[in-house]
Protein backbone atom coordinates (compact mmCIF):
# COMPACT_ATOMS: atom_id res chain seq x y z
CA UNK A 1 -10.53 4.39 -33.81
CA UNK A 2 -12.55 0.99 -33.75
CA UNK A 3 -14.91 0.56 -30.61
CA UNK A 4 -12.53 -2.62 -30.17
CA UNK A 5 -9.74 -1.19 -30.43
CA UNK A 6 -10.49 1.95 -28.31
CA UNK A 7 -12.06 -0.62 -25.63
CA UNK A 8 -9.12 -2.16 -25.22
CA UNK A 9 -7.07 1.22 -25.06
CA UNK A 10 -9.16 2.07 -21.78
CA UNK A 11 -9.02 -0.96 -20.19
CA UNK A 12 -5.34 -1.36 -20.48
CA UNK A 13 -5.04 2.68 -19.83
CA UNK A 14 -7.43 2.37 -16.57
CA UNK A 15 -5.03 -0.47 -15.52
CA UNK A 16 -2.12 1.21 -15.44
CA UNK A 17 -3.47 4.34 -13.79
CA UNK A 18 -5.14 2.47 -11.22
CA UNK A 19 -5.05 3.38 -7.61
CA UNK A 20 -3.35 0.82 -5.30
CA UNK A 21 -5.19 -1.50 -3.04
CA UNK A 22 -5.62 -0.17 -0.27
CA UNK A 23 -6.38 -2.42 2.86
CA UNK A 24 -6.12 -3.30 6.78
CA UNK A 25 -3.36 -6.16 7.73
CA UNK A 26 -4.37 -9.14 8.98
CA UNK A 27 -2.58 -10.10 11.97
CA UNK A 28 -1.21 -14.05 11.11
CA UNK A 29 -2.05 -13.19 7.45
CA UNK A 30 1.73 -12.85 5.47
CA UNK A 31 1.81 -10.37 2.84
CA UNK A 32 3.30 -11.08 -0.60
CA UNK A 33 5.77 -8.01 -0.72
CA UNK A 34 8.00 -8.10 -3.44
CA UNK A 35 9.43 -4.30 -3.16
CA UNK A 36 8.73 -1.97 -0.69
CA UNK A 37 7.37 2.05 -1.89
CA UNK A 38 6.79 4.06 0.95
CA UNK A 39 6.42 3.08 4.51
CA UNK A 40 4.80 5.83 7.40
CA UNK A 41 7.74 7.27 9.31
CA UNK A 42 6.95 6.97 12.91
CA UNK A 43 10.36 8.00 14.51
CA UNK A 44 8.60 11.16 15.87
CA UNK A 45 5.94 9.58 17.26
CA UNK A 46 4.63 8.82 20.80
CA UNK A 47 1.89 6.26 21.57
CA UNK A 48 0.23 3.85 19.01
CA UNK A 49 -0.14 5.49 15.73
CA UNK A 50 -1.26 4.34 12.55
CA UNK A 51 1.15 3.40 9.78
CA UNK A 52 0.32 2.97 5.85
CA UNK A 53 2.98 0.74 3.83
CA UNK A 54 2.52 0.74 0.44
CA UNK A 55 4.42 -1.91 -1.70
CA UNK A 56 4.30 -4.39 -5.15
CA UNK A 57 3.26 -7.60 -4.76
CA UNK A 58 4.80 -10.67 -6.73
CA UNK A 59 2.54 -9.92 -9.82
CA UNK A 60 3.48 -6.46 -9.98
CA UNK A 61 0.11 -5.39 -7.96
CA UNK A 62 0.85 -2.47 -5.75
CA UNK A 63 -1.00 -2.47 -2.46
CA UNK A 64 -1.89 -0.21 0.44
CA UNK A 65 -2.07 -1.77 3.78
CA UNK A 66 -2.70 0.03 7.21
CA UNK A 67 -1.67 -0.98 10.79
CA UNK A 68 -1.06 0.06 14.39
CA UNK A 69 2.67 0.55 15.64
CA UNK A 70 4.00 1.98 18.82
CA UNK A 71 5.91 5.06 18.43
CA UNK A 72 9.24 5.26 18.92
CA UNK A 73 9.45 8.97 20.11
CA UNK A 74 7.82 8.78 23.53
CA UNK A 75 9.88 10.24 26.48
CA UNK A 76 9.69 9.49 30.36
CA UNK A 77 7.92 6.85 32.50
């Protein structure tokens, strides 16, 4: 294989393997979300817990952002 042609092949092969993005929301700062992957399920939770959504943005980019929710799960007082 060439060394341009097999430089190419790795960039375009590292691209596609990448890992997502992964960063901390931003209160006041809207994320470009065009389809959701995975979301933390929380339902079992008590207290403030962190939660990871991971989704593809408009260009196809697929991010990782964490946050704080309350749990839903919490029982008495």
């Amino acid at each position: 294989m060439k060394p341009a042609v097999a430089l190419a092949f790795a960039i375009v092969s590292s691209s596609i393997l990448a890992e997502p993005t992964e960063e901390v929301a931003r209160p006041g700062v809207p994320l470009d979300i065009a389809k959701t992957i995975s979301i933390t399920d929380v339902s079992n939770a008590c207290g403030i817990v962190p939660v990871e959504l991971t989704y593809d943005d408009s260009h196809g980019q697929r991010h990782t952002v964490t946050y704080q929710v309350w749990g839903t799960a919490c029982s008495g007082g």
